[in-house]
N, C-alpha and C. Protein backbone atom coordinates (compact mmCIF):
# COMPACT_ATOMS: atom_id res chain seq x y z
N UNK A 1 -20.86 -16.22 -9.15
CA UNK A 1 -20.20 -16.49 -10.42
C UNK A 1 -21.05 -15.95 -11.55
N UNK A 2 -20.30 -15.35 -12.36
CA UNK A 2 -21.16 -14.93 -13.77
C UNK A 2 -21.11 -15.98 -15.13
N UNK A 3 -21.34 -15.28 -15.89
CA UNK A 3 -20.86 -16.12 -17.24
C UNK A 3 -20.64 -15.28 -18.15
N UNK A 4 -19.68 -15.92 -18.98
CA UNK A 4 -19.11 -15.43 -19.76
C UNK A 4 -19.98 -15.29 -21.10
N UNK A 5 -20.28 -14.01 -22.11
CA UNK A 5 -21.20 -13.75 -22.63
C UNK A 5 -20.93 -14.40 -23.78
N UNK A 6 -19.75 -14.48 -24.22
CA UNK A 6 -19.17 -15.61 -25.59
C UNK A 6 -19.19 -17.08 -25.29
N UNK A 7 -18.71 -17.36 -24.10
CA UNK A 7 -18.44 -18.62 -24.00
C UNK A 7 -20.11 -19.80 -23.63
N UNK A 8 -20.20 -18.99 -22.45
CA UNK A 8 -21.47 -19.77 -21.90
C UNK A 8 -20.82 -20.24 -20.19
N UNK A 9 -19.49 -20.15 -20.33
CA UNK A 9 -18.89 -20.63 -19.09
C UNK A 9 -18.93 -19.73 -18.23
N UNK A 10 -19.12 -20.57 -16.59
CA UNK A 10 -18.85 -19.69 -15.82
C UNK A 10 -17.58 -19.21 -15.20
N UNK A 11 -17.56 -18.00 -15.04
CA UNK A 11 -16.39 -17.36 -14.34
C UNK A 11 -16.16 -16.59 -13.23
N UNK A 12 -15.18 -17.53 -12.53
CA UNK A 12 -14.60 -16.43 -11.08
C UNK A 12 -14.40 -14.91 -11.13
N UNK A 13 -14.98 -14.43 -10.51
CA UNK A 13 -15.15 -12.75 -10.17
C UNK A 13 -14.21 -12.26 -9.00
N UNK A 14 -13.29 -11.65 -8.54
CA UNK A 14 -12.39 -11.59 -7.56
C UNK A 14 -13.17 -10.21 -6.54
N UNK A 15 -13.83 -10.50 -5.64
CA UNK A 15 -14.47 -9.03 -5.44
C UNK A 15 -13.80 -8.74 -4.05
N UNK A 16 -13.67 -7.86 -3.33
CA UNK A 16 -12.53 -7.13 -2.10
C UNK A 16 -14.32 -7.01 -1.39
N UNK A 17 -14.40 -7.39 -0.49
CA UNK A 17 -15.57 -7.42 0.49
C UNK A 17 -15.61 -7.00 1.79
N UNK A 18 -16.14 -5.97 2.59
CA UNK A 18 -15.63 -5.82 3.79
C UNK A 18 -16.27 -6.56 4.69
N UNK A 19 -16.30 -6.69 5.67
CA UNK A 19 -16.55 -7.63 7.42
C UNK A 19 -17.77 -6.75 7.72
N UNK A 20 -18.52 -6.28 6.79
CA UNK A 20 -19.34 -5.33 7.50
C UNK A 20 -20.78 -6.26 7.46
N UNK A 21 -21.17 -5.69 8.83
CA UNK A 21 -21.84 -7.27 9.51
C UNK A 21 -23.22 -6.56 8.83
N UNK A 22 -23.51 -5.27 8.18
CA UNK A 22 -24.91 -5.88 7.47
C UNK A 22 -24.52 -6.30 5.90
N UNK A 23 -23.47 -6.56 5.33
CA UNK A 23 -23.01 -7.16 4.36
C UNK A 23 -24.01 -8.42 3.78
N UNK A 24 -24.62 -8.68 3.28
CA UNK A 24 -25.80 -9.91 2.80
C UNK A 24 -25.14 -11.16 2.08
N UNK A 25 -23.77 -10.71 1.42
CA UNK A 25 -22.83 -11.51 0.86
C UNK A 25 -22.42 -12.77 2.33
N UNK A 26 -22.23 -13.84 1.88
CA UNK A 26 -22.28 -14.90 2.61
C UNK A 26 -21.92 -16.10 1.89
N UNK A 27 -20.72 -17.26 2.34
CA UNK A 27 -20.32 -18.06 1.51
C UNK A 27 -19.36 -17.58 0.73
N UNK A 28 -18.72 -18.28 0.17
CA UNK A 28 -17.14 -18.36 -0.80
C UNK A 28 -17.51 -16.87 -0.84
N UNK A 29 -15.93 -16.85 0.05
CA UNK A 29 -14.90 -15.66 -0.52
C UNK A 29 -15.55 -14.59 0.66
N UNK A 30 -16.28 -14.86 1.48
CA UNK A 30 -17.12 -13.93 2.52
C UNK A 30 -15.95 -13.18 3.45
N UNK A 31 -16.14 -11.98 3.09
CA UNK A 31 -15.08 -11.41 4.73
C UNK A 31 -13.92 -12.04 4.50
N UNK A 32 -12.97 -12.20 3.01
CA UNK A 32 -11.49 -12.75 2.66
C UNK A 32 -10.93 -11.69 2.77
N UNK A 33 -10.90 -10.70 2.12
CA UNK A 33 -9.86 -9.20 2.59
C UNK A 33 -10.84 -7.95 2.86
N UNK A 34 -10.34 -7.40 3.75
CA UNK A 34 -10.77 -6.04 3.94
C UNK A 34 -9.79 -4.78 3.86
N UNK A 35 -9.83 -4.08 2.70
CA UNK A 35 -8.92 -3.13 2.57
C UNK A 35 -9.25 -1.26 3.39
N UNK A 36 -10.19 -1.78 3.77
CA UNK A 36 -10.71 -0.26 4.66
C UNK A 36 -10.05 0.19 5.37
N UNK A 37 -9.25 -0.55 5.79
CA UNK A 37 -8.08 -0.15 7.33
C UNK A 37 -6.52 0.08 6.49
N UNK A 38 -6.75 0.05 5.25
CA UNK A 38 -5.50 -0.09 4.51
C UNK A 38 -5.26 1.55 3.77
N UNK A 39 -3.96 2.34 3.74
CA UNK A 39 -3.92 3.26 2.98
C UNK A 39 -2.48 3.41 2.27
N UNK A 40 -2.29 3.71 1.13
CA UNK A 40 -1.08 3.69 0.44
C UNK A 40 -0.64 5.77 0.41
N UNK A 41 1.14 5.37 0.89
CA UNK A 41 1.76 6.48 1.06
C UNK A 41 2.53 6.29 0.05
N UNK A 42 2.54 7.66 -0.64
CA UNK A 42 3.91 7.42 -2.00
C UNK A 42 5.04 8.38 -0.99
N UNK A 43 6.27 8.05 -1.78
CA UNK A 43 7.75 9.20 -1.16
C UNK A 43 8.38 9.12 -1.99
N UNK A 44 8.19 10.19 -2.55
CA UNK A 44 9.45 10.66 -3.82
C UNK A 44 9.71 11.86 -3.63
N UNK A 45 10.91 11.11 -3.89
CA UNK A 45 12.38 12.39 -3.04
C UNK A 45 11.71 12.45 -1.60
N UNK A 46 11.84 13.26 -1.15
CA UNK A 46 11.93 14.18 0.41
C UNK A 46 9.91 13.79 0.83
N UNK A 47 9.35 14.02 -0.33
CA UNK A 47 8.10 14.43 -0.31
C UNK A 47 7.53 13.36 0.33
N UNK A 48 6.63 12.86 0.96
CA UNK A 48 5.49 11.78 1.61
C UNK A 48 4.09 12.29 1.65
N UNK A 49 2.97 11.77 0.41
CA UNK A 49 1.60 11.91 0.28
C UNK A 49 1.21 10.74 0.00
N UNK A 50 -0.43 11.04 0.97
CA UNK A 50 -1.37 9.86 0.52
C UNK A 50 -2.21 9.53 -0.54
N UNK A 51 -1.40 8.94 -1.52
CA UNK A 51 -2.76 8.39 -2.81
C UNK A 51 -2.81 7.14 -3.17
N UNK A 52 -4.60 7.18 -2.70
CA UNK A 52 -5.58 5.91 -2.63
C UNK A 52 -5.09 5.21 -4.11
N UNK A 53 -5.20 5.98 -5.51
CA UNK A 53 -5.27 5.31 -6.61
C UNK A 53 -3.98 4.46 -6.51
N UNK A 54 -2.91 4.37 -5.58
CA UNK A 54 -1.94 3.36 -5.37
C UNK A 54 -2.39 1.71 -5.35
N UNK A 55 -3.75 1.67 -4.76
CA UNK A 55 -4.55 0.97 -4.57
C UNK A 55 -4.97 -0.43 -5.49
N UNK A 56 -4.43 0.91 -6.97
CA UNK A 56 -5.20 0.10 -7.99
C UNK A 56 -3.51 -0.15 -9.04
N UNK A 57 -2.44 0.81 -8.75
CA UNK A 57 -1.68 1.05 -8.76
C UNK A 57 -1.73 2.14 -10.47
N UNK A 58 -2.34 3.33 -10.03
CA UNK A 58 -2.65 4.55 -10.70
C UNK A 58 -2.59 5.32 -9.92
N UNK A 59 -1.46 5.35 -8.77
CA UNK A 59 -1.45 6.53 -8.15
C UNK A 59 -0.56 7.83 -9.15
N UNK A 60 -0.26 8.70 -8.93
CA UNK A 60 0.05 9.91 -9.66
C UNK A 60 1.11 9.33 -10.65
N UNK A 61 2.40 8.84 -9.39
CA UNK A 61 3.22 8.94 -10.27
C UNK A 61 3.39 7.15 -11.30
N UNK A 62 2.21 6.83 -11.15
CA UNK A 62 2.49 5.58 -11.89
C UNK A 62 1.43 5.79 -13.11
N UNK A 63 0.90 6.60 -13.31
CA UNK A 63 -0.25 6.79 -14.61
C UNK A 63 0.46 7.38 -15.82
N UNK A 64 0.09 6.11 -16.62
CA UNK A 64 1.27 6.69 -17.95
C UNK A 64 2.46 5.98 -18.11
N UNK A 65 2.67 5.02 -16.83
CA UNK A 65 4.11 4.70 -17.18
C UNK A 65 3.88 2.99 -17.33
N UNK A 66 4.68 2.34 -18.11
CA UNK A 66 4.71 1.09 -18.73
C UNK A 66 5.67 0.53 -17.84
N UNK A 67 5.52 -0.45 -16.60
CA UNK A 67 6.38 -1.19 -16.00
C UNK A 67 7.04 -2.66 -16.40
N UNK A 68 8.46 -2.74 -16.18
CA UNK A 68 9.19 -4.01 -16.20
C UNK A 68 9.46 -4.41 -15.29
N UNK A 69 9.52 -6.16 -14.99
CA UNK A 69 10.70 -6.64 -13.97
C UNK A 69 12.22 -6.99 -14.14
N UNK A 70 12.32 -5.83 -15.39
CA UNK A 70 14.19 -5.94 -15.57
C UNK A 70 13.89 -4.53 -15.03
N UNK A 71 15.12 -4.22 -13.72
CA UNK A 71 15.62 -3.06 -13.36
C UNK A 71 16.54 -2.57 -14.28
N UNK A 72 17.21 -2.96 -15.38
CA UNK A 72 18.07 -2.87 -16.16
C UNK A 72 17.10 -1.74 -17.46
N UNK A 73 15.75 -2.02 -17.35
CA UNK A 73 15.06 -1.18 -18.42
C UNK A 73 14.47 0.34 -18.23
N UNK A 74 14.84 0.36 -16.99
CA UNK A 74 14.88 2.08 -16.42
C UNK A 74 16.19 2.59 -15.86
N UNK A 75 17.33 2.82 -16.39
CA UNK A 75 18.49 3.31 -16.40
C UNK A 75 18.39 4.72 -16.24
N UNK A 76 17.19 5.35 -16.30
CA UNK A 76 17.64 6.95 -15.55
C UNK A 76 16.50 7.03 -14.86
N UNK A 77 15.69 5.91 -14.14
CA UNK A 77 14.78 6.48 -13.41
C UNK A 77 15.00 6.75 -11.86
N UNK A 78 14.03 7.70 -11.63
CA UNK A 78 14.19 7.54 -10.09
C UNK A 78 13.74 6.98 -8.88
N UNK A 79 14.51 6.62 -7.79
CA UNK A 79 13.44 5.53 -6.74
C UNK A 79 12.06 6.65 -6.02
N UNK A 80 11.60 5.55 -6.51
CA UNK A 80 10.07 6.21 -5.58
C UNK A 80 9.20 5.30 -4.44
N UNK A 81 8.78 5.12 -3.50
CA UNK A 81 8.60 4.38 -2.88
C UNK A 81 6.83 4.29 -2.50
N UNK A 82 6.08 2.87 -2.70
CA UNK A 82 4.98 2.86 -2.12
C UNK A 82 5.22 2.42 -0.72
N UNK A 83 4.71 3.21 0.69
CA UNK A 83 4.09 2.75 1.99
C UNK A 83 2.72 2.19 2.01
N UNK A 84 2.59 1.10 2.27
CA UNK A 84 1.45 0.31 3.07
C UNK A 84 1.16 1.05 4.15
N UNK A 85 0.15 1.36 4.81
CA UNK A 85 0.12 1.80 6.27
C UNK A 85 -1.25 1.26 6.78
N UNK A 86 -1.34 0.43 7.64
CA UNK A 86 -2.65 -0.23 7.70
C UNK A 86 -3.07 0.57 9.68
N UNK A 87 -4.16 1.10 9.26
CA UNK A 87 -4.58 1.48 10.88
C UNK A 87 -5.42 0.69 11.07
N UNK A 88 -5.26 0.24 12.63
CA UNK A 88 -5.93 -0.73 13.21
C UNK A 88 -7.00 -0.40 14.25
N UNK A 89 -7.54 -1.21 15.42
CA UNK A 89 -7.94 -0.48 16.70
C UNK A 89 -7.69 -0.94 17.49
N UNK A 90 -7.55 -0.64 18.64
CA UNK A 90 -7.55 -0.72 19.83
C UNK A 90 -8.52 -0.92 21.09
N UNK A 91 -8.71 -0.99 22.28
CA UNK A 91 -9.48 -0.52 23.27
C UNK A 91 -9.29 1.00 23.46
N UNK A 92 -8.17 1.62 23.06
CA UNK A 92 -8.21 3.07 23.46
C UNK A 92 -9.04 3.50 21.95
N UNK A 93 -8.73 3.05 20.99
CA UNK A 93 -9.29 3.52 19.61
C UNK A 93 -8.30 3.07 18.52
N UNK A 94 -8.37 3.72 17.43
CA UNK A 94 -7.42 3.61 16.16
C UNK A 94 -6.16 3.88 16.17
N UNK A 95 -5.46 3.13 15.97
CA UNK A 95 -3.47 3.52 15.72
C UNK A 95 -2.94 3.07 14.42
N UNK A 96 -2.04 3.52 14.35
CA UNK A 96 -1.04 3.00 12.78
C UNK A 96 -0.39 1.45 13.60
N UNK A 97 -0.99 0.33 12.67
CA UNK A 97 -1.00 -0.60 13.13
C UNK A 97 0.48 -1.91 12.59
N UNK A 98 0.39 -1.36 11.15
CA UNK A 98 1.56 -2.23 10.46
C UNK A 98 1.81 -1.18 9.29
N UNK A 99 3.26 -1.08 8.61
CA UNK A 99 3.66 -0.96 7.64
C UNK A 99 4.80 -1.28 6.69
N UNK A 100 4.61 -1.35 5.46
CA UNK A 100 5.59 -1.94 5.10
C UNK A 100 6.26 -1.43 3.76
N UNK A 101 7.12 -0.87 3.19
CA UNK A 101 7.53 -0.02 1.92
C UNK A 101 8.19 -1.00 0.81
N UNK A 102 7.83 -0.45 -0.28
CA UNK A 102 7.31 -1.10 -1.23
C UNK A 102 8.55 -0.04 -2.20
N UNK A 103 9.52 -0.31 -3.06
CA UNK A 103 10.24 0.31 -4.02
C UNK A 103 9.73 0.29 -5.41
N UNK A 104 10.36 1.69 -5.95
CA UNK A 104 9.59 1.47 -7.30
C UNK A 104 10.90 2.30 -7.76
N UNK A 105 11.09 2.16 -9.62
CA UNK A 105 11.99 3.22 -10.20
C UNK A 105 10.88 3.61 -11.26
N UNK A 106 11.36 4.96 -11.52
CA UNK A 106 10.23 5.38 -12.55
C UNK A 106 10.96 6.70 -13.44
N UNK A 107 11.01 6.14 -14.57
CA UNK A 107 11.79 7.59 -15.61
C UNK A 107 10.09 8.43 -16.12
N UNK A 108 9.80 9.16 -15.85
CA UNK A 108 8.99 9.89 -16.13
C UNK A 108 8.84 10.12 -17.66
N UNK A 109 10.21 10.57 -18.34
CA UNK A 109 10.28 11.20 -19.69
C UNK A 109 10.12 10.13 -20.58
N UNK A 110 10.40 8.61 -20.03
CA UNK A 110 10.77 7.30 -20.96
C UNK A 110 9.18 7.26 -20.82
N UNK A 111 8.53 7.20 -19.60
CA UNK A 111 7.35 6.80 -19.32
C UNK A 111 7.40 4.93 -19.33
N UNK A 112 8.40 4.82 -18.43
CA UNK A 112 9.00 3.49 -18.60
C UNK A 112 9.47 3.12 -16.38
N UNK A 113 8.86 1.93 -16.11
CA UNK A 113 9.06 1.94 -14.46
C UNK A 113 9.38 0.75 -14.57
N UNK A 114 10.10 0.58 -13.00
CA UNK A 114 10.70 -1.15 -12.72
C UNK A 114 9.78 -1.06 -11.22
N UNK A 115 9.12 -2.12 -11.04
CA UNK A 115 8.52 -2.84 -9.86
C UNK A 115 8.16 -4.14 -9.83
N UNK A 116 8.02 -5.12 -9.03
CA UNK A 116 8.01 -6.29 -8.69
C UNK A 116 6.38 -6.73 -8.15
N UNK A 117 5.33 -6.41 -8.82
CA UNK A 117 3.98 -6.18 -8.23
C UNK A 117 4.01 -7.62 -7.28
N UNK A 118 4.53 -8.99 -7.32
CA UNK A 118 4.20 -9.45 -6.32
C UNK A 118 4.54 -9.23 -4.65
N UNK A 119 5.95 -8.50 -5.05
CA UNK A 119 6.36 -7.67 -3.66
C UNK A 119 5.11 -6.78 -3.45
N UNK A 120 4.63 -6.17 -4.07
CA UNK A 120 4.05 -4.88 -3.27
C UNK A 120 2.48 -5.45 -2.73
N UNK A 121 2.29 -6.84 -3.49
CA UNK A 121 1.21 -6.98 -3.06
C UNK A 121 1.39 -8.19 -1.48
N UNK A 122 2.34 -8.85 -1.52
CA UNK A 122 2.81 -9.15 -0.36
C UNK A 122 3.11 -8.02 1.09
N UNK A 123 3.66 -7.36 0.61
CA UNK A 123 3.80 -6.41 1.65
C UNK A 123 2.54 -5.61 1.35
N UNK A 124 1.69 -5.75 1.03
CA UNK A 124 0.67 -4.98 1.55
C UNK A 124 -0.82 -5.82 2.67
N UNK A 125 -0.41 -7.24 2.64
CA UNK A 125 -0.56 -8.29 3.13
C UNK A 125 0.35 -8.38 4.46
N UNK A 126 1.54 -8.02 4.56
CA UNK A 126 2.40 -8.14 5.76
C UNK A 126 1.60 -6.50 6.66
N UNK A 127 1.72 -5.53 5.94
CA UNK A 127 1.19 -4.65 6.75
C UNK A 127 -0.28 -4.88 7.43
N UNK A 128 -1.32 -5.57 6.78
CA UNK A 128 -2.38 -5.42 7.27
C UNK A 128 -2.22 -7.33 8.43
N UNK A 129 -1.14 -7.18 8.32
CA UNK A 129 -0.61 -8.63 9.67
C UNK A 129 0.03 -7.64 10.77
N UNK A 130 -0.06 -6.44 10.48
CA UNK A 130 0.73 -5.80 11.42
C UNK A 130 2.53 -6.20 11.47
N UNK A 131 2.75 -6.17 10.77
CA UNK A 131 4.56 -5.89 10.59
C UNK A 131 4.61 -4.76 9.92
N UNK A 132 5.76 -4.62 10.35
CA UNK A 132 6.65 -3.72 9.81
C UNK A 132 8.07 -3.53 9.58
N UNK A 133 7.63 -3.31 8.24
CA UNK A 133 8.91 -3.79 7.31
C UNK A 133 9.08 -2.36 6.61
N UNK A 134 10.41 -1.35 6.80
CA UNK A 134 10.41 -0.23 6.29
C UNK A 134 11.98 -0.38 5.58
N UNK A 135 12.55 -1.60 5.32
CA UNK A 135 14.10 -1.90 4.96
C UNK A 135 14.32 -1.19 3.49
N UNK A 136 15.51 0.02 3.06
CA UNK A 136 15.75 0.56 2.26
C UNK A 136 15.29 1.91 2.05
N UNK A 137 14.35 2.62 3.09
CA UNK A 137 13.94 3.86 3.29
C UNK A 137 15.38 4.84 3.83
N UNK A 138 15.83 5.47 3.60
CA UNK A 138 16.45 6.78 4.02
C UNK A 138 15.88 7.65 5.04
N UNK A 139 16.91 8.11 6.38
CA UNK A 139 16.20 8.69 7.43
C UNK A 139 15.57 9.97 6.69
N UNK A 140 15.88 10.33 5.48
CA UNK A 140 14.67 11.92 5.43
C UNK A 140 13.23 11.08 4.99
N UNK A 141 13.69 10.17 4.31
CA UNK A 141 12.20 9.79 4.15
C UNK A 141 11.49 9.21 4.88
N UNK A 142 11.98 8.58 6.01
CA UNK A 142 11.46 8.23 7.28
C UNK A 142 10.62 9.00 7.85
N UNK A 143 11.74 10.54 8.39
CA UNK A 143 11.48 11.48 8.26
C UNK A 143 9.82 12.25 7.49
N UNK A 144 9.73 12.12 6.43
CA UNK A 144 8.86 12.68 6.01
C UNK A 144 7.66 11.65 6.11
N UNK A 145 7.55 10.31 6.57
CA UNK A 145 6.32 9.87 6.52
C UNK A 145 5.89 9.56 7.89
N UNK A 146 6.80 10.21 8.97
CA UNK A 146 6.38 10.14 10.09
C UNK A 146 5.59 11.43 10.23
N UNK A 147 6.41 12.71 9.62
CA UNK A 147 5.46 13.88 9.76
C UNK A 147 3.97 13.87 9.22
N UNK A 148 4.15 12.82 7.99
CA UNK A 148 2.48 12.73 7.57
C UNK A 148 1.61 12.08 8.47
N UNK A 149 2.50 11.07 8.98
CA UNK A 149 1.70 10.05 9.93
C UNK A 149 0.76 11.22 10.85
N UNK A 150 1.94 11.84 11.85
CA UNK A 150 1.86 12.38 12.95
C UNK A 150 0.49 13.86 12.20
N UNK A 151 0.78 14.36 11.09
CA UNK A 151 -0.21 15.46 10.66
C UNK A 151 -1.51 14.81 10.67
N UNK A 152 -1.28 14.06 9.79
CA UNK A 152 -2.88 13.26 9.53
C UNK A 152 -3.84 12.96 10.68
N UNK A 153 -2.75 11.87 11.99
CA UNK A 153 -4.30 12.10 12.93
C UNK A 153 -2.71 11.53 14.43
N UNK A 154 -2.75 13.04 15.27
CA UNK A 154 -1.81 12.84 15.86
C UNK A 154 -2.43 11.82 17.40
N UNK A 155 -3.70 11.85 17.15
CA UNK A 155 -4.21 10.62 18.52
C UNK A 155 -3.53 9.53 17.90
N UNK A 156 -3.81 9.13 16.51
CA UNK A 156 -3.23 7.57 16.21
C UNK A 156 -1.82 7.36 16.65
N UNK A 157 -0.95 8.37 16.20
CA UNK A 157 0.23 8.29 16.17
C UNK A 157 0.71 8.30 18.01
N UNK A 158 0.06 8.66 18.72
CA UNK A 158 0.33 8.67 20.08
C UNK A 158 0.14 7.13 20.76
N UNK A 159 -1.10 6.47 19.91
CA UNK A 159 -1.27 5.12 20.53
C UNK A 159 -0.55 4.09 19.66
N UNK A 160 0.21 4.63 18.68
CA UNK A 160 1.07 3.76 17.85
C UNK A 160 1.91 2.74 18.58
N UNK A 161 2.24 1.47 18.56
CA UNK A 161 3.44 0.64 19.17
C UNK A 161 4.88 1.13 18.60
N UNK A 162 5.31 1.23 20.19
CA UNK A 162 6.72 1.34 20.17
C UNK A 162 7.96 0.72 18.81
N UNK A 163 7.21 -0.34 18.73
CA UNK A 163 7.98 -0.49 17.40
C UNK A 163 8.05 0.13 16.06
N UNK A 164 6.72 0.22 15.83
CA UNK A 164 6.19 1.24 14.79
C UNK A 164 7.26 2.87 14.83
N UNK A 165 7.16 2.86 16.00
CA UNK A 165 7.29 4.80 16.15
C UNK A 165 9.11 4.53 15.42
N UNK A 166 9.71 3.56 16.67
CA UNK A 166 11.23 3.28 16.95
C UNK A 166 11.71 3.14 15.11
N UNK A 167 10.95 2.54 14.48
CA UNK A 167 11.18 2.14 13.07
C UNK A 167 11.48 3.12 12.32
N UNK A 168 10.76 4.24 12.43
CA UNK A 168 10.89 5.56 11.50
C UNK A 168 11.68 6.68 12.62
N UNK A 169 12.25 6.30 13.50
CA UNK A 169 13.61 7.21 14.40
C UNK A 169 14.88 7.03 13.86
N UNK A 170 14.79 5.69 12.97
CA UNK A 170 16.51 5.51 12.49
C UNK A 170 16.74 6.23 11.42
């Protein structure tokens, strides 16, 4: 805990910590999330790329733009979608373990977006539980984030669960 330099009070610090066993951190909040196994896929239109700054939610196409939770306040934007994709391991090694897609609208020219940040941060929580939740994706975009899957590292994608794979075939 720090303190606050005006007040004198102390204050909760929210820090993302990994399980990494020479980690010295120990006690409250020790080994609570680990986002290392976690990577964010954007898909707009046809397209499927990986950017980390999704993370913070400054990936490309969200820098610059002022979000609402009235869908009613982006009337010409377009859907864009964040993927969760959490790789896991195995005894054989690493696979695409859970994922889960995340909707967004975004007018570029308004510089004006609609998203629901507690959805995306839930489902980014369901993915690293290993579900998968891909409801409202379109088979090209399926399509296109299986080809990233499969480009990026085609051992993972071979030891992937049947459900996983079956999910992005519809």
């Amino acid at each position: 805990m720090d303190q606050s330099p005006k007040t004198g009070k102390k204050i909760f610090a929210l820090n993302i910590i990994s399980n990494d066993e020479k980690s010295k951190h120990k006690g409250f909040g020790a080994g609570s999330i680990d986002l290392n196994s976690m990577s964010p896929v954007i898909i707009d239109g046809d397209e499927a790329y990986i950017d980390v700054g999704a993370m913070h939610a400054k990936s490309k196409v969200e820098k610059g733009i002022k979000f609402s939770m009235n869908r009613e306040d982006v009337p010409n934007g377009r859907q864009v979608w964040i993927v969760w994709v959490a790789v896991d391991r195995g005894p054989e090694g690493q696979f695409y373990g859970g994922m889960t897609a995340c909707e967004m609208w975004i007018d570029t020219e308004a510089r004006r977006g609609w998203k629901i940040l507690a959805d995306h941060v839930n489902k980014m929580d369901y993915a690293l539980k290993r579900r998968v939740i891909l409801d409202g994706l379109a088979a090209a975009q399926k399509a296109a984030l299986k080809n990233l899957l499969v480009e990026t590292n085609a051992e993972w994608w071979e030891r992937t669960p049947e459900e996983l794979k079956s999910a992005l075939e519809a």
